[in-house]
Each structure stands twice: as structure tokens, then as C-alpha cells.
C-alpha atoms as a PDB file:
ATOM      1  CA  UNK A   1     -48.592  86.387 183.144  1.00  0.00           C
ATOM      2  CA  UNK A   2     -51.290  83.716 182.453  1.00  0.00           C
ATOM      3  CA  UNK A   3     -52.602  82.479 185.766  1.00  0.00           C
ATOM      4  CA  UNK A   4     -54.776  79.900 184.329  1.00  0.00           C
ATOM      5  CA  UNK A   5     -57.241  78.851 181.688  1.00  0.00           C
ATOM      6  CA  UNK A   6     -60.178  77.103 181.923  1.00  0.00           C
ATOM      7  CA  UNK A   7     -61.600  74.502 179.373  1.00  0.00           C
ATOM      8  CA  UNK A   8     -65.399  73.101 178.572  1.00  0.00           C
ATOM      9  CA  UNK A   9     -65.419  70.097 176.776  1.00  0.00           C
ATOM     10  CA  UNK A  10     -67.933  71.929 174.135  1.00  0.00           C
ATOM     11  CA  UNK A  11     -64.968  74.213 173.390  1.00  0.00           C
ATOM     12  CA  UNK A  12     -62.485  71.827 172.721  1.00  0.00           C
ATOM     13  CA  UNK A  13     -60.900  71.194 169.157  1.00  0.00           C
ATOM     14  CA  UNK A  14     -60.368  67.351 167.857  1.00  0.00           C
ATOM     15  CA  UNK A  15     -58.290  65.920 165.147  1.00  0.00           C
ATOM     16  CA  UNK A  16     -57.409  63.057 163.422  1.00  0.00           C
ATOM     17  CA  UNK A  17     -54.336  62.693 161.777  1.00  0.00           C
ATOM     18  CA  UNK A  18     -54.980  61.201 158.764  1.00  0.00           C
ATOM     19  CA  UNK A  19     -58.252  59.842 156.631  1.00  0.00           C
ATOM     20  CA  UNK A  20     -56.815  56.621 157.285  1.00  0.00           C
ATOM     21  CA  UNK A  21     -56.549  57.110 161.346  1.00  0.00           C
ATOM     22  CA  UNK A  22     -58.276  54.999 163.626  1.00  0.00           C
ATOM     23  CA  UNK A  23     -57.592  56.940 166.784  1.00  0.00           C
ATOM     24  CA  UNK A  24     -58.616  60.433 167.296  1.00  0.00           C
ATOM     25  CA  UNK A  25     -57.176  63.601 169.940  1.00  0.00           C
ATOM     26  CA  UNK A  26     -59.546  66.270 171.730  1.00  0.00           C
ATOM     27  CA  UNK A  27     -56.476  68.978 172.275  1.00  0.00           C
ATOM     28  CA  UNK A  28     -57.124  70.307 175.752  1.00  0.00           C
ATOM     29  CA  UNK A  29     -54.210  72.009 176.370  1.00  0.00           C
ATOM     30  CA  UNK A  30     -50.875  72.941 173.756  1.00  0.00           C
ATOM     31  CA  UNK A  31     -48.264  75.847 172.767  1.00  0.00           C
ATOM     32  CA  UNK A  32     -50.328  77.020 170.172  1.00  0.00           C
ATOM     33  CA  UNK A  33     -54.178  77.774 172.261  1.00  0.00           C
ATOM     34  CA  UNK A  34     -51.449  78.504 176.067  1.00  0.00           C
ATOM     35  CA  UNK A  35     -47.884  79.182 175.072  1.00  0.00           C
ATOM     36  CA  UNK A  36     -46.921  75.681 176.651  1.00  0.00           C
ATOM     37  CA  UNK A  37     -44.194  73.350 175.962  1.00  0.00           C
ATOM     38  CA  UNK A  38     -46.066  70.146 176.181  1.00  0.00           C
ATOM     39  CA  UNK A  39     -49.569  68.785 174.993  1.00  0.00           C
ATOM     40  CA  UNK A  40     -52.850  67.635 177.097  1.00  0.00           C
ATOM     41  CA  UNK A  41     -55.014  65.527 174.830  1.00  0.00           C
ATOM     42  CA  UNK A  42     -57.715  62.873 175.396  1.00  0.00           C
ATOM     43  CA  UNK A  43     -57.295  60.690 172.538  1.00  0.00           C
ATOM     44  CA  UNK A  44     -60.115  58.390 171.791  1.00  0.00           C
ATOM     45  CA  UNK A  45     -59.353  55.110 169.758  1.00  0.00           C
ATOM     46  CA  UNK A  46     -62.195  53.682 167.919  1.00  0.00           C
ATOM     47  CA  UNK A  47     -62.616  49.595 168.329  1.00  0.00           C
ATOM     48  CA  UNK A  48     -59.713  48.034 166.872  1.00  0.00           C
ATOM     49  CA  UNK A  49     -57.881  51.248 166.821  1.00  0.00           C
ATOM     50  CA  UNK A  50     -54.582  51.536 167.174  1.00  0.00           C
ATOM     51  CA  UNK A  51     -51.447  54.219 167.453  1.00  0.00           C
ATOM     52  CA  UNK A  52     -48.757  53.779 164.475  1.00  0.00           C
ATOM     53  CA  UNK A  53     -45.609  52.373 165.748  1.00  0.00           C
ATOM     54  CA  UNK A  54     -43.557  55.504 166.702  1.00  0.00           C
ATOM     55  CA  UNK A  55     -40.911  56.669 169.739  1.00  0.00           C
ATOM     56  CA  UNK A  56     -40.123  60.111 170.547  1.00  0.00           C
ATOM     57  CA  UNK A  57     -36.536  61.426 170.439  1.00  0.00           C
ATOM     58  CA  UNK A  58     -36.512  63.686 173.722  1.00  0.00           C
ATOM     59  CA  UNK A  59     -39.879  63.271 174.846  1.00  0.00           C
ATOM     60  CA  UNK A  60     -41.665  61.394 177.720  1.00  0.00           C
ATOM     61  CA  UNK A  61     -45.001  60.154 176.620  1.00  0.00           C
ATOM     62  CA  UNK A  62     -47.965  59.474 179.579  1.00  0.00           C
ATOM     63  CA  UNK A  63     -51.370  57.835 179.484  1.00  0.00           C
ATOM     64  CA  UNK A  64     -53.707  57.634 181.631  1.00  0.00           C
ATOM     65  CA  UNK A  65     -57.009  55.491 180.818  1.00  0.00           C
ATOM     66  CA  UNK A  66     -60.228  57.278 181.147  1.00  0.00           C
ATOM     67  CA  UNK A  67     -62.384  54.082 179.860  1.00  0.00           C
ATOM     68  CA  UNK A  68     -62.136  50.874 177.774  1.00  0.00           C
ATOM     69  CA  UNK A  69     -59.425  48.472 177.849  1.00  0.00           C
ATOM     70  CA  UNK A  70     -56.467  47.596 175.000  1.00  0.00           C
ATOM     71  CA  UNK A  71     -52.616  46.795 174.831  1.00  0.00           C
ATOM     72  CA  UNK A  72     -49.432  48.799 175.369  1.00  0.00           C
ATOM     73  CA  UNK A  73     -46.365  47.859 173.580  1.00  0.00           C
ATOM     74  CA  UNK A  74     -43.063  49.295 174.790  1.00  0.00           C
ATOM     75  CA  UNK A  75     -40.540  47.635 172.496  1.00  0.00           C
ATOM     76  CA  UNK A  76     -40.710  43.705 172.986  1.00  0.00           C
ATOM     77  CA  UNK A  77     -42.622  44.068 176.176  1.00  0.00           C
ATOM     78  CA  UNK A  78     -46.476  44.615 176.023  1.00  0.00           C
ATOM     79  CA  UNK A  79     -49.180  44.892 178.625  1.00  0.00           C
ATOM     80  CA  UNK A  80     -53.165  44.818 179.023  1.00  0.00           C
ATOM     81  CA  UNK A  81     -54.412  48.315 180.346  1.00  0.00           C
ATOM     82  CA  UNK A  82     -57.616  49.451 181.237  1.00  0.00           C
ATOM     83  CA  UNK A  83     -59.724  52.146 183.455  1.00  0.00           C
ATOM     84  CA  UNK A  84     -57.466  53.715 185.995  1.00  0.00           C
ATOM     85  CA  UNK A  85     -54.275  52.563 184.742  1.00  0.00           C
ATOM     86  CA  UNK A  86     -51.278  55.203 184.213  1.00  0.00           C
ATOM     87  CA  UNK A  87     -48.295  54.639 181.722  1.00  0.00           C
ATOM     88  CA  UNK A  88     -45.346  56.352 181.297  1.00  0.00           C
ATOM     89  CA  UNK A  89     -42.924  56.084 178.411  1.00  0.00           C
ATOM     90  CA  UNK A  90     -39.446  57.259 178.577  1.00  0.00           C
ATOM     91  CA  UNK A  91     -37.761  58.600 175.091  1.00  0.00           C
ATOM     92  CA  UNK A  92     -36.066  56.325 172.625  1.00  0.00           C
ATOM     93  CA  UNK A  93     -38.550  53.791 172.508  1.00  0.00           C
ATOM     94  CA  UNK A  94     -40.674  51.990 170.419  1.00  0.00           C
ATOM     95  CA  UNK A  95     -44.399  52.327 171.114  1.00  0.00           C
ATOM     96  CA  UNK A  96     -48.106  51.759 170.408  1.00  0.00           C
ATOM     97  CA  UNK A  97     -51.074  51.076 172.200  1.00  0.00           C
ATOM     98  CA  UNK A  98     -53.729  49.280 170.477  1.00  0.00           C
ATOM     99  CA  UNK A  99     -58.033  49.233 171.664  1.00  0.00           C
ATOM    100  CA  UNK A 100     -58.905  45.481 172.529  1.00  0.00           C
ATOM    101  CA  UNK A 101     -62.096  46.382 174.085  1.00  0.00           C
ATOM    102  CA  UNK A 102     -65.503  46.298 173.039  1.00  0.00           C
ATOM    103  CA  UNK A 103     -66.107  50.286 173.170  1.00  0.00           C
ATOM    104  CA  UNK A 104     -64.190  52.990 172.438  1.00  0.00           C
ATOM    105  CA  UNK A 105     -60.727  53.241 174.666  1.00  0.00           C
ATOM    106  CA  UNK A 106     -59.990  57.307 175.717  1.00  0.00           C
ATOM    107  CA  UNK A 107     -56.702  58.178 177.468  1.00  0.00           C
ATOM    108  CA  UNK A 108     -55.779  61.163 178.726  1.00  0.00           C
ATOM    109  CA  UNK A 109     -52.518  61.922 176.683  1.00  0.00           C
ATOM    110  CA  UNK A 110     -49.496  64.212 177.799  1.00  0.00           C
ATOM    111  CA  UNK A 111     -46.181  64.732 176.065  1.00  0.00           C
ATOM    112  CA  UNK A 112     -43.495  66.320 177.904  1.00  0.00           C
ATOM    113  CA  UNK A 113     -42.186  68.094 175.554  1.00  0.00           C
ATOM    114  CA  UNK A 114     -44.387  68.756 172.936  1.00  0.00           C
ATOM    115  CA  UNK A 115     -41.810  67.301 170.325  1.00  0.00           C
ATOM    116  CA  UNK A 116     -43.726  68.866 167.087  1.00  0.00           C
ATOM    117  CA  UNK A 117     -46.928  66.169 168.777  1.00  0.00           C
ATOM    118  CA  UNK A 118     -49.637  69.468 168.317  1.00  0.00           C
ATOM    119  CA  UNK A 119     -48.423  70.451 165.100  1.00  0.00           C
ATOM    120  CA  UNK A 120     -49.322  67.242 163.734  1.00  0.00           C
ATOM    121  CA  UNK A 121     -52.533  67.053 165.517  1.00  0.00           C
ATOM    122  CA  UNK A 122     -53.682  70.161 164.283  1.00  0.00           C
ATOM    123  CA  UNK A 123     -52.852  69.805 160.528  1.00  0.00           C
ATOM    124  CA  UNK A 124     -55.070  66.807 160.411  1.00  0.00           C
ATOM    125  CA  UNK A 125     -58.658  66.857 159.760  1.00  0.00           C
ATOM    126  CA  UNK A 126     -60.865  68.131 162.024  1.00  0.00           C
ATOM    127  CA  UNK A 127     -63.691  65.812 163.674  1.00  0.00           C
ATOM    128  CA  UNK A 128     -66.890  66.312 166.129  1.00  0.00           C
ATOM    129  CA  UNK A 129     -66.719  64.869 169.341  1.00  0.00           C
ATOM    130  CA  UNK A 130     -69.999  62.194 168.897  1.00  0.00           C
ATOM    131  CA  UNK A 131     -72.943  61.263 171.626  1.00  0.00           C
ATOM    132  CA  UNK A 132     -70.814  58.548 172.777  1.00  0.00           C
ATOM    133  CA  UNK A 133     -67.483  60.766 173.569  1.00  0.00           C
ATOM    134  CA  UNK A 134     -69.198  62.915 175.223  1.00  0.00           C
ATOM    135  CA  UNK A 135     -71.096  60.699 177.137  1.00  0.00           C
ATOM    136  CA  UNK A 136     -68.267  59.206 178.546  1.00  0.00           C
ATOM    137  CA  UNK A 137     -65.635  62.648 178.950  1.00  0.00           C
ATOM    138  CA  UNK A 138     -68.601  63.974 181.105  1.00  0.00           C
ATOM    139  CA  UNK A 139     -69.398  61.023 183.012  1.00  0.00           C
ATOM    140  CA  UNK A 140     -73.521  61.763 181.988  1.00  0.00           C
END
């Protein structure tokens, strides 16, 4: 039995989902790399980035913001978020959040369960964590 595992940002695998994506995911933690039903990701959305409208069937959805600032839309209802702020989304409903800020926006991302969420991740392109990401997941 696993007791734990320990990450280093320098080891840690990012995606984007598609070409077209303007929002990327450093996987920390998922079933694949621990054997875990859900997924730890910090996902990073460029300026003007945004998450495709989606909602997950069983799963809830959390974020908590790391840096930057942008919009939340839960179905009709939608809300500014920024540094410090924690969201929770419940199954069944319709979702995006959307970077209004002047910088990047990161959230630390965690889907309980995984609902197929790493599988996606991981068959989409892989991409280098840049100066400024790391910059800011380190806190240099």
C-alpha cells in the first residue's frame, strides 16, 4: 500500500486539450501516475481563456484560484472570482469559467470522480510549463 507520493513542479506533465485550447492542465495527481479515482490539476488559462461549456454527469468539480481573476458560470448564475476564492460545482450542471484578468488565471482543479477528466487531458498535446507558470506555481 502506497503511503504517499511526492511531486516537484519540474516533474509534472501538462496538456492541452486541443490545438484550438485556450486553457491548459499541469496533472499533479490522477488514476493513471497513483491508482486514484479523482484528478489534481492546476489549470492555467491564458488571457481571454476560457473552459468549453460542459457539466459532469456524477462528478463534483472544485476550484480553487491560485492567481488572476475571471468569471464562473454555473447555469444562469455567474460570479467574479479571483486569488483565494474556492468553488465547488455539484453534478448536472452547466459550467465554464472564463480569464477576465490581465495575466494568466491558474486554479487548482479537482474532480471527484475522475469522470474520464485525465483521459482527456492526457490524449491532448503536450505543452512546457513557461517562465511565467512557473514563476507564479513557485511563488519565486
Amino acid at each position: 500500500m502506497k503511503s504517499f507520493r511526492f511531486n516537484n513542479l519540474a516533474d509534472v506533465k501538462a496538456f492541452r486539450i486541443s490545438a484550438d485550447s485556450s486553457n491548459y492542465f499541469a496533472i499533479l495527481f490522477d488514476k493513471p501516475s497513483d491508482g486514484i479515482e479523482n484528478i489534481f490539476v492546476v489549470e492555467i488559462f491564458n488571457v481571454g481563456g476560457a473552459t468549453p461549456p460542459n457539466e459532469h454527469a456524477t462528478a463534483h468539480e472544485f476550484f480553487y484560484v491560485l492567481h488572476g481573476e475571471g468569471v464562473a458560470r454555473c447555469n444562469d448564475d455567474e460570479l467574479e472570482i479571483r486569488k483565494g476564492d474556492s468553488l465547488l460545482l455539484h453534478p448536472g450542471n452547466d459550467h465554464a469559467i472564463r480569464n477576465t484578468g490581465n495575466s494568466k488565471l491558474y486554479t487548482l482543479t479537482v474532480m471527484t470522480p475522475n469522470e474520464g477528466f485525465s483521459e482527456l487531458i492526457r490524449r491532448g498535446d503536450p505543452v512546457t510549463l513557461d517562465a511565467e507558470d512557473i514563476r507564479v506555481l513557485t511563488g519565486a
